[in-house]
Each structure stands twice: as structure tokens, then as C-alpha cells.
N, C-alpha and C. Protein backbone atom coordinates (compact mmCIF):
# COMPACT_ATOMS: atom_id res chain seq x y z
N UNK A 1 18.27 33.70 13.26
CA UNK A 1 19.11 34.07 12.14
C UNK A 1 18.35 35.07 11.29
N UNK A 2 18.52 36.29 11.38
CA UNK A 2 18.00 37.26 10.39
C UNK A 2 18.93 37.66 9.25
N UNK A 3 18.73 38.01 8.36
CA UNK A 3 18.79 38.08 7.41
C UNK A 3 19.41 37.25 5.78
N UNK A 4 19.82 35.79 6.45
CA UNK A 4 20.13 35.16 6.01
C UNK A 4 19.57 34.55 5.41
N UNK A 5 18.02 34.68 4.95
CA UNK A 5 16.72 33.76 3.95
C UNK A 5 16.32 32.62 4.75
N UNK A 6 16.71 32.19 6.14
CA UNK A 6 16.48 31.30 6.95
C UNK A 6 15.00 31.32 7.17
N UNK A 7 14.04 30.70 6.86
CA UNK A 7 12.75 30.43 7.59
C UNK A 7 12.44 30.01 8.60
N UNK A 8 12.03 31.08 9.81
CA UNK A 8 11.18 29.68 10.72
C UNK A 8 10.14 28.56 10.12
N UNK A 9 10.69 27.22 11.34
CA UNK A 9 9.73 26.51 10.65
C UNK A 9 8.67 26.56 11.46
N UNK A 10 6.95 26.10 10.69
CA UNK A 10 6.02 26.68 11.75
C UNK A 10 5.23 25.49 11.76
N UNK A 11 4.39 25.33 13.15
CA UNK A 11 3.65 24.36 13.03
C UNK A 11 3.00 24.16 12.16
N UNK A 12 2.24 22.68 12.12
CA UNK A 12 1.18 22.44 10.84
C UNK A 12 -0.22 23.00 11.15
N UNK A 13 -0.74 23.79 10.37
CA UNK A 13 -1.80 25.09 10.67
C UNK A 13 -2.52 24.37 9.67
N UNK A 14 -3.70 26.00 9.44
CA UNK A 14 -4.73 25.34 8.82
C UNK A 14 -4.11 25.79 6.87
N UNK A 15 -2.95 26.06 6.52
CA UNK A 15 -3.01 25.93 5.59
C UNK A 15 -2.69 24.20 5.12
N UNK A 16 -1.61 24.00 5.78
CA UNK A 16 -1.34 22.27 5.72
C UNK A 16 -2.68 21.60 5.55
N UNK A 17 -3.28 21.84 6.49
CA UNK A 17 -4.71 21.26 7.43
C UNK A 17 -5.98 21.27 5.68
N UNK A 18 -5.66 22.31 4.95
CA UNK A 18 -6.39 22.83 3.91
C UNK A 18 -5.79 21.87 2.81
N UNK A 19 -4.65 22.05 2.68
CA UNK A 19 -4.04 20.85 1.66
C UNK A 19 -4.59 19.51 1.54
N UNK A 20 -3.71 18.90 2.65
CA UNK A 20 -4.50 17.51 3.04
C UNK A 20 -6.03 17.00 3.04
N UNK A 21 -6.60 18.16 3.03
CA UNK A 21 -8.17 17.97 2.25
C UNK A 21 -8.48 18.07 1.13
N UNK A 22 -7.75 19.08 0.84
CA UNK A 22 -7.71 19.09 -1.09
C UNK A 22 -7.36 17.65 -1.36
N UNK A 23 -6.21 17.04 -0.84
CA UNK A 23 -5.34 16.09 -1.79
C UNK A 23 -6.51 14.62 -1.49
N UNK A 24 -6.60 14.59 -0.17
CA UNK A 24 -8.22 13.09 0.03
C UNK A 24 -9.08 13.54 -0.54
N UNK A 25 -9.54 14.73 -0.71
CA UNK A 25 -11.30 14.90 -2.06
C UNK A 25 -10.63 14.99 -3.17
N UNK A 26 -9.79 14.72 -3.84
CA UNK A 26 -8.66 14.34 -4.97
C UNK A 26 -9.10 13.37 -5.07
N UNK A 27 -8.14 12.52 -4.44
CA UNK A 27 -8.18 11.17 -3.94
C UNK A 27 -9.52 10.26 -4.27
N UNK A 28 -10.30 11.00 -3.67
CA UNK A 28 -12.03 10.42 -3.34
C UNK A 28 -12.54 10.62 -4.63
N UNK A 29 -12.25 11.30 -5.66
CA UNK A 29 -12.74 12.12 -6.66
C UNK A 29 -12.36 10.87 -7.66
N UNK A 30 -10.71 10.80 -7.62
CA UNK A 30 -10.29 9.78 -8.51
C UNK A 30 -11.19 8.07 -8.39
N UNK A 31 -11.13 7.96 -6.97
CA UNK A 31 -11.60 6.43 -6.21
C UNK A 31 -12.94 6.27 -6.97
N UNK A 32 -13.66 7.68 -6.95
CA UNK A 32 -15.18 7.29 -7.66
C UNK A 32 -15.13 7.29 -8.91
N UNK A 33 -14.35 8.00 -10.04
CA UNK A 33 -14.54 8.07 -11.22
C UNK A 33 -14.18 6.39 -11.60
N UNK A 34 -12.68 5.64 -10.46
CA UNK A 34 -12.45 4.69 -10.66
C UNK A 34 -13.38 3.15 -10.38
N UNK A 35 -14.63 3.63 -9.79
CA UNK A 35 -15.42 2.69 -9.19
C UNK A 35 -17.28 2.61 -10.29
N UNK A 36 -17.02 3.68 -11.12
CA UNK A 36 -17.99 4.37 -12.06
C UNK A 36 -17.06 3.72 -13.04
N UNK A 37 -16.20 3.62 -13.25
CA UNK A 37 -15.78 2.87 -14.79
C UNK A 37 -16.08 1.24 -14.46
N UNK A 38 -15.62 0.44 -13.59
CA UNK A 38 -16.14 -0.77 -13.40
C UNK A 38 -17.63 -0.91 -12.62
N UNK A 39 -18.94 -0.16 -13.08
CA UNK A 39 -20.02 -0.43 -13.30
C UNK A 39 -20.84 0.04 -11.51
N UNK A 40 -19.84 0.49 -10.72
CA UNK A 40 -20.82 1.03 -9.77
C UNK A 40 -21.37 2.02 -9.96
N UNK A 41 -22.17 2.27 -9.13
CA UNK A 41 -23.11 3.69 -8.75
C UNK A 41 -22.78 4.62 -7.50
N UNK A 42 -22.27 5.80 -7.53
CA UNK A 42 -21.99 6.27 -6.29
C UNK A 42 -23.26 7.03 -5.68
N UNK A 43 -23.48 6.43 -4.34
CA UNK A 43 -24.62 6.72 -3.99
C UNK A 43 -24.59 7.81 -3.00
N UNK A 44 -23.47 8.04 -2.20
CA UNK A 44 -22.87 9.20 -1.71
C UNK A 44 -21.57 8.90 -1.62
N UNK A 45 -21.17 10.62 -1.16
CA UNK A 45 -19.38 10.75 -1.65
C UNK A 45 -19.22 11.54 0.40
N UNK A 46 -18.52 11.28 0.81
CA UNK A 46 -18.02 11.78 2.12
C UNK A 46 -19.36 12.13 3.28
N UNK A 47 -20.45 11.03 3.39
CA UNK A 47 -21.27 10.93 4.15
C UNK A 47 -20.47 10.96 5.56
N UNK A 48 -21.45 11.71 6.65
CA UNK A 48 -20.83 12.20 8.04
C UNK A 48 -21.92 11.81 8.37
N UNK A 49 -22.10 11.53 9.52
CA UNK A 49 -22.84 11.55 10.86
C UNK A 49 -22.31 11.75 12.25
N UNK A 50 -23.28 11.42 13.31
CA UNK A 50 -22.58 11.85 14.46
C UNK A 50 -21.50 10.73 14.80
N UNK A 51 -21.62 9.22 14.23
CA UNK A 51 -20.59 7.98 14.82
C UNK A 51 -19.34 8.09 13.74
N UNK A 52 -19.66 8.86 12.70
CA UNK A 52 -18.50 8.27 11.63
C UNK A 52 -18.63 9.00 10.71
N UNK A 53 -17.31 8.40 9.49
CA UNK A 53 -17.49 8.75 7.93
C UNK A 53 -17.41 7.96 7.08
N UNK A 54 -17.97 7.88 6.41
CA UNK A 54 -17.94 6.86 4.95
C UNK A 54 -17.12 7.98 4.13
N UNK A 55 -15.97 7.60 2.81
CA UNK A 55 -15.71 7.97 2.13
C UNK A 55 -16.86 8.64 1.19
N UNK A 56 -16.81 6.94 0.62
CA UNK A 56 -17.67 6.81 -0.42
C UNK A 56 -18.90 5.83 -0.67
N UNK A 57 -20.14 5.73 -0.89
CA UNK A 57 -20.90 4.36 -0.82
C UNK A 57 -21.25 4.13 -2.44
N UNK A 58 -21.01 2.95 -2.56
CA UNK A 58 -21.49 2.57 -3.84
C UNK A 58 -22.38 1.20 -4.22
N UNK A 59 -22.97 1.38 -4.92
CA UNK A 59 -23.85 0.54 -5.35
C UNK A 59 -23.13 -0.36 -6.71
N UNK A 60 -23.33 -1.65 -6.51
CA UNK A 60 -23.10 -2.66 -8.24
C UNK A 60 -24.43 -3.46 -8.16
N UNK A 61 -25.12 -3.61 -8.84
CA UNK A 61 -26.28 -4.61 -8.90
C UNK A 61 -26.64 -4.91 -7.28
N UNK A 62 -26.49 -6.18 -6.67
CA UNK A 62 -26.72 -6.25 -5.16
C UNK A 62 -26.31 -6.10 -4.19
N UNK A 63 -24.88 -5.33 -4.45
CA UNK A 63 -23.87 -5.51 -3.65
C UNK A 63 -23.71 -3.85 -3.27
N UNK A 64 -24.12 -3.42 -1.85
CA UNK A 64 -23.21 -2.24 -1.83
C UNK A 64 -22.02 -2.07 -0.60
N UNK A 65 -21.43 -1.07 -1.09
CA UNK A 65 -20.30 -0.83 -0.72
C UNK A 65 -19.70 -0.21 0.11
N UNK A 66 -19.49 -0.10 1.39
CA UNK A 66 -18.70 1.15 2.07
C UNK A 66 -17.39 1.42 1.94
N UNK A 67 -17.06 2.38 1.15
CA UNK A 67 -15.19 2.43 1.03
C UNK A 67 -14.65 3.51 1.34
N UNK A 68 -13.57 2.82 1.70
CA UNK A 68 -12.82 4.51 2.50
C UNK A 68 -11.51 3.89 1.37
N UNK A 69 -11.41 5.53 1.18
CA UNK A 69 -10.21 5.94 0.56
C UNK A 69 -9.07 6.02 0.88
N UNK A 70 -7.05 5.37 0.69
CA UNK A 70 -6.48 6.19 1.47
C UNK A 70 -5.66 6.31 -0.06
N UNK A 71 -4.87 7.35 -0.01
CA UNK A 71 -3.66 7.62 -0.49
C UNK A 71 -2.15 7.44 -0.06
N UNK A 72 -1.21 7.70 -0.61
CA UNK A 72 0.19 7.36 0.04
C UNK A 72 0.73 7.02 -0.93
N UNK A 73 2.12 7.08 -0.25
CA UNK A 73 3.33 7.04 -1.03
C UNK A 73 3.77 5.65 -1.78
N UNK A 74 2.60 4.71 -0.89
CA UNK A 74 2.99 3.16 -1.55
C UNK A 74 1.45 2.65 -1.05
N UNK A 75 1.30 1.62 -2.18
CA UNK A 75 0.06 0.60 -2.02
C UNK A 75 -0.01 0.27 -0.45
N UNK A 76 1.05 -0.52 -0.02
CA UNK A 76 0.84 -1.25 1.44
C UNK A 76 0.87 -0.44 2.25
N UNK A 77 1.46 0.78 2.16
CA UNK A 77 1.51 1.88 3.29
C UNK A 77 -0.07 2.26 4.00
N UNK A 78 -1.05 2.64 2.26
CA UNK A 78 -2.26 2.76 2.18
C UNK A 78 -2.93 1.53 2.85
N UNK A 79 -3.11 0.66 2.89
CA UNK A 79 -3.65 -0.68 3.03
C UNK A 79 -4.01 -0.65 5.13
N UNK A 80 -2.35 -0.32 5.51
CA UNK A 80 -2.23 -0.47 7.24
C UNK A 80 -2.59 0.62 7.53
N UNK A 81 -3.17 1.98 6.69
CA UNK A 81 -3.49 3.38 7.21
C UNK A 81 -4.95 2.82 8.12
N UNK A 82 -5.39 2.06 7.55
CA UNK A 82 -7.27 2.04 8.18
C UNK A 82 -6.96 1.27 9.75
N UNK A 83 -7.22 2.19 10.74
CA UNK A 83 -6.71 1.34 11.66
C UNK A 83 -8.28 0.99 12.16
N UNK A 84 -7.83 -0.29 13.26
CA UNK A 84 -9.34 -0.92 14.05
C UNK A 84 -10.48 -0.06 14.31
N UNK A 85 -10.10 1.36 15.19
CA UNK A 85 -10.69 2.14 15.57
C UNK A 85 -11.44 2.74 14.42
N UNK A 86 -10.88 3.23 13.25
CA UNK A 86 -11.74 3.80 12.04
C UNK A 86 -12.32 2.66 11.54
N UNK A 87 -12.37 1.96 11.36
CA UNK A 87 -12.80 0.38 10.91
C UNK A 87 -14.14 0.50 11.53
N UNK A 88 -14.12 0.40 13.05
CA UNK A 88 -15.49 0.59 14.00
C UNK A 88 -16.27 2.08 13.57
N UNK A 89 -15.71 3.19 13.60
CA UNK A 89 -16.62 4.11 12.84
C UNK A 89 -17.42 4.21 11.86
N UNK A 90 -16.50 3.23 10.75
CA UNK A 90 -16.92 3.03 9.11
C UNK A 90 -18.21 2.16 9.60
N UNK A 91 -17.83 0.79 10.22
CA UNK A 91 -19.08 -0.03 10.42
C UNK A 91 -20.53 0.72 10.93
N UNK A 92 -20.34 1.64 12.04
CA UNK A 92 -21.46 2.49 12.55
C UNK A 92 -21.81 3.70 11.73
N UNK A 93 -21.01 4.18 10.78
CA UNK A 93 -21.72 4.91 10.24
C UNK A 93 -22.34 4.43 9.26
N UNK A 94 -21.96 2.81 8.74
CA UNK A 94 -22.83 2.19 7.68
C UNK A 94 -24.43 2.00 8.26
N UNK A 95 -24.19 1.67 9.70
CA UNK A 95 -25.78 1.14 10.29
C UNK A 95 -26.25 2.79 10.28
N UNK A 96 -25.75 4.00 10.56
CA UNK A 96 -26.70 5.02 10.57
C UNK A 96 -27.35 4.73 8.83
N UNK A 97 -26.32 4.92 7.60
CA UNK A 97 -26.73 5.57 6.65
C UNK A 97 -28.06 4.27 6.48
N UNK A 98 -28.02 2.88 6.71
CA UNK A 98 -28.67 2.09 6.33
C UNK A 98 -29.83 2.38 7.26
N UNK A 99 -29.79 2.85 8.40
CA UNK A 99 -31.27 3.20 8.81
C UNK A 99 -31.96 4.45 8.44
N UNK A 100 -31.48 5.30 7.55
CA UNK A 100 -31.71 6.55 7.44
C UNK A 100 -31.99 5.79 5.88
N UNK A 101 -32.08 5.09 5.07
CA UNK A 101 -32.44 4.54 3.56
C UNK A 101 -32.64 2.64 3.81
N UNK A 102 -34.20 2.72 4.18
CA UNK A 102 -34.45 1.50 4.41
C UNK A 102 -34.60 0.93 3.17
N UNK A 103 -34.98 1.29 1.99
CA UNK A 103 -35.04 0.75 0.56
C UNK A 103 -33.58 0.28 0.46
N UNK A 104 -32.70 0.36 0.96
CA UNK A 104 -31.52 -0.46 0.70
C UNK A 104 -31.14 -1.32 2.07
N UNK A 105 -32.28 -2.20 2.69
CA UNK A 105 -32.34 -3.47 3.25
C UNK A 105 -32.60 -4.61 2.15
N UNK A 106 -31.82 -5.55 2.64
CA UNK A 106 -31.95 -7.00 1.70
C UNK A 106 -30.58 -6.90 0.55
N UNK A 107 -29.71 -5.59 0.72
CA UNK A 107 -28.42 -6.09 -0.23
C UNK A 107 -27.56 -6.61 0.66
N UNK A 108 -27.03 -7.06 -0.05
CA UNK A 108 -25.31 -7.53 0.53
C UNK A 108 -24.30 -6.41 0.58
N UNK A 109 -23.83 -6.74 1.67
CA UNK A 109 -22.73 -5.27 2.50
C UNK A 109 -21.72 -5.63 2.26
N UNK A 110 -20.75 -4.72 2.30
CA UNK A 110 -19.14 -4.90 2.13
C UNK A 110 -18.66 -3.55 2.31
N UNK A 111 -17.41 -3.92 2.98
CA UNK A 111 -16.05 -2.60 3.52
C UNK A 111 -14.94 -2.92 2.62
N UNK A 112 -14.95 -1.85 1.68
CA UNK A 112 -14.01 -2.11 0.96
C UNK A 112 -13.02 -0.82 0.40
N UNK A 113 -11.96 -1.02 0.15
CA UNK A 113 -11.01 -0.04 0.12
C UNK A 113 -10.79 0.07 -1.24
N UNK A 114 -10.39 1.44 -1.58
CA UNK A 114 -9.50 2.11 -2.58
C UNK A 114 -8.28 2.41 -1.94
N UNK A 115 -7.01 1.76 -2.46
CA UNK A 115 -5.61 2.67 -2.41
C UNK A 115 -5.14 3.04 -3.76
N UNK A 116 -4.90 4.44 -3.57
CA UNK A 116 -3.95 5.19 -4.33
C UNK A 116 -3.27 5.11 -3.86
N UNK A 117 -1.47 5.12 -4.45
CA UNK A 117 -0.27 5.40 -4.81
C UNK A 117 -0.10 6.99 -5.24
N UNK A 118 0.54 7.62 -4.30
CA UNK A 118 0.39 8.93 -4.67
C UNK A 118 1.76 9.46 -5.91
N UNK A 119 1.80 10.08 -6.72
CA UNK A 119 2.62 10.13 -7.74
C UNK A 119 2.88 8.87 -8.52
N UNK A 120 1.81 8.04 -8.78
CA UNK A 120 2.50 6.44 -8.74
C UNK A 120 1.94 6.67 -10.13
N UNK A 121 1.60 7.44 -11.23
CA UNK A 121 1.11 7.02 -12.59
C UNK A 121 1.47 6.50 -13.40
N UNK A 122 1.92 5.52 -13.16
CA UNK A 122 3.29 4.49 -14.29
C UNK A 122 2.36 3.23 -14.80
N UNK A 123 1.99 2.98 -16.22
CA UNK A 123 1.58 1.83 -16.64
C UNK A 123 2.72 0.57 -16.27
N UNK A 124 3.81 0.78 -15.68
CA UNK A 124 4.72 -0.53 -15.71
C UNK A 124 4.14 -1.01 -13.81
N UNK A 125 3.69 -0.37 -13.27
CA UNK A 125 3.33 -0.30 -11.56
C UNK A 125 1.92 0.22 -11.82
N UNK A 126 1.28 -1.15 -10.68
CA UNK A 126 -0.08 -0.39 -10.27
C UNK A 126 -0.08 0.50 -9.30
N UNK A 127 -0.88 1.61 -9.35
CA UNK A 127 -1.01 3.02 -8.93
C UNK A 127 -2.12 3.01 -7.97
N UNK A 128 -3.27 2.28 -8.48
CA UNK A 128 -4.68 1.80 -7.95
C UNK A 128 -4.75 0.88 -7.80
N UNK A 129 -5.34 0.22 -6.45
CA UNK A 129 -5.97 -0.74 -6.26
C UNK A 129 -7.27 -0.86 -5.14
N UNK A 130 -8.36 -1.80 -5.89
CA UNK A 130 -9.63 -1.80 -5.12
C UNK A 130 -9.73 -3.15 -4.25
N UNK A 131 -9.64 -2.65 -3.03
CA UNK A 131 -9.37 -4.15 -2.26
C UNK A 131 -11.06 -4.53 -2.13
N UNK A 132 -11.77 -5.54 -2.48
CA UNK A 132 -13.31 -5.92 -2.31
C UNK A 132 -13.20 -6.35 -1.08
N UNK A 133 -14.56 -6.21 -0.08
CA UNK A 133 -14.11 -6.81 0.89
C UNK A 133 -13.16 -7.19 1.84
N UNK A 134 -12.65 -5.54 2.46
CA UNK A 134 -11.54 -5.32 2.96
C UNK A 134 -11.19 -6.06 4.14
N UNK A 135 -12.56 -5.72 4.48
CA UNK A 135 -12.58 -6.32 6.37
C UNK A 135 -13.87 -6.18 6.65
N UNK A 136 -14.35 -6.65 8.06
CA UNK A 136 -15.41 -7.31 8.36
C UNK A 136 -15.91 -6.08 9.30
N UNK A 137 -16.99 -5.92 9.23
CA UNK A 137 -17.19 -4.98 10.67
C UNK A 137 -17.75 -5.95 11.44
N UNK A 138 -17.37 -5.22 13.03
CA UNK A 138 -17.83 -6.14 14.27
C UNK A 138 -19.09 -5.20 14.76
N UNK A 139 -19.92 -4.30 14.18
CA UNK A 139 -21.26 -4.13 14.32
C UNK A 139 -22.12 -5.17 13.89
N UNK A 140 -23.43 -4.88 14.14
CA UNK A 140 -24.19 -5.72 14.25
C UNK A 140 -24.92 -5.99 12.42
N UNK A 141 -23.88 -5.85 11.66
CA UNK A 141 -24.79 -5.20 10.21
C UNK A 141 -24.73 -6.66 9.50
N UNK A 142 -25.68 -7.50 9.21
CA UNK A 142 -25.91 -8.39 8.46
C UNK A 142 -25.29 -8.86 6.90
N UNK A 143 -24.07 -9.65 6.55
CA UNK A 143 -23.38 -9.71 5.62
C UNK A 143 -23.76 -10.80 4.88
């Protein structure tokens, strides 16, 4: 159809591809400012290695943290995004970062989630929530 203002529609490229990164380091941005007001320490923000990614790691007194971030259109949507398979990454990339910073042997571990609610900023509805202790990893990491 030419000339009718009709757009092709086009695959999802790297501008989409560019978005969706903006909007999770958003996301990740908010999760930490939100994890820094109730008394953690962010000790890194989007750690990579060759097995995995951590969002975010945080520190509270003895307890640290591996959390992955999701966003979405609803709390529970966010919640079933982390599937088994990323679950097993998160766990292995916790044993890299913990062998790469042996001064943080002897805390207590935990996988724990941030969901955002995306457009959800309503004091009458929670928008955020920090699940502690999301799930368990089946690596070998001492809890």
C-alpha cells in the first residue's frame, strides 16, 4: 500500500533491542535505589561472567544477596519471568563472583528478587515488591 501512511511493520531490531535495555537498567536503577533505602549496600550492579548474570548483589549486615530484577505489566507476571534455567545461571554466577571475593566467605546467601510493576505508581497498589529469598539454587553454594 503506497501512499496511504501505511507502515511496514519491521522486525524487532536493534532499536527495540536498545529500548529494552534502557527500560531493565531503569528497572535495576530503581531496584537499587529501592534496596539502599532499606539499609543494603550495593556491591555490584549487572555483574557478567562467562556462566551468568547477576542483576544486582547486595550486602545487609550478614546477609548477601543475589537479585535479579524483572519488570512487567503485573507483580505475578514478574515473579514466573525467572525461569529454572536462569535460576541455574544466577546460582553459578554467584559461585564465580564468590570465588573471585573470598573476603565475602562465611555470609549467608540468598536469591532474591525485585518486581516492578511497570506504569504501576499508585499509592492505592503496590508497584514494588522485594521477594527475600526467592528460591534456592541447586549449585553447590552453602546457605
Amino acid at each position: 500500500m503506497t501512499g496511504t501512511g501505511a507502515r511496514k511493520r519491521e522486525k524487532p531490531g536493534k532499536r527495540q533491542k536498545q529500548g529494552a535495555y534502557r527500560r531493565g537498567r531503569r528497572a535495576e536503577w530503581i531496584a537499587a535505589g529501592w534496596l539502599r533505602l532499606k539499609g543494603y549496600r550495593i556491591l555490584a550492579r549487572g555483574y557478567r561472567c562467562p556462566v551468568g548474570e547477576i542483576d544486582l548483589i547486595a550486602r545487609r549486615g550478614s546477609v548477601l544477596a543475589f537479585v535479579e530484577v524483572k519488570q512487567r505489566g503485573r507483580l505475578a507476571a514478574a515473579a514466573e519471568a525467572i525461569s529454572p534455567r536462569q535460576r541455574r545461571r544466577i546460582g553459578r554466577a554467584a559461585e564465580a563472583f564468590l570465588q573471585e571475593r573470598p573476603q565475602l566467605a562465611g555470609l549467608s546467601l540468598r536469591f532474591d528478587a525485585v518486581l516492578i510493576q511497570r506504569g504501576g505508581f499508585s499509592l492505592a497498589e503496590p508497584w514494588l515488591r522485594h521477594e527475600k529469598d526467592a528460591w534456592r539454587s541447586d549449585t553447590g553454594l552453602p546457605y
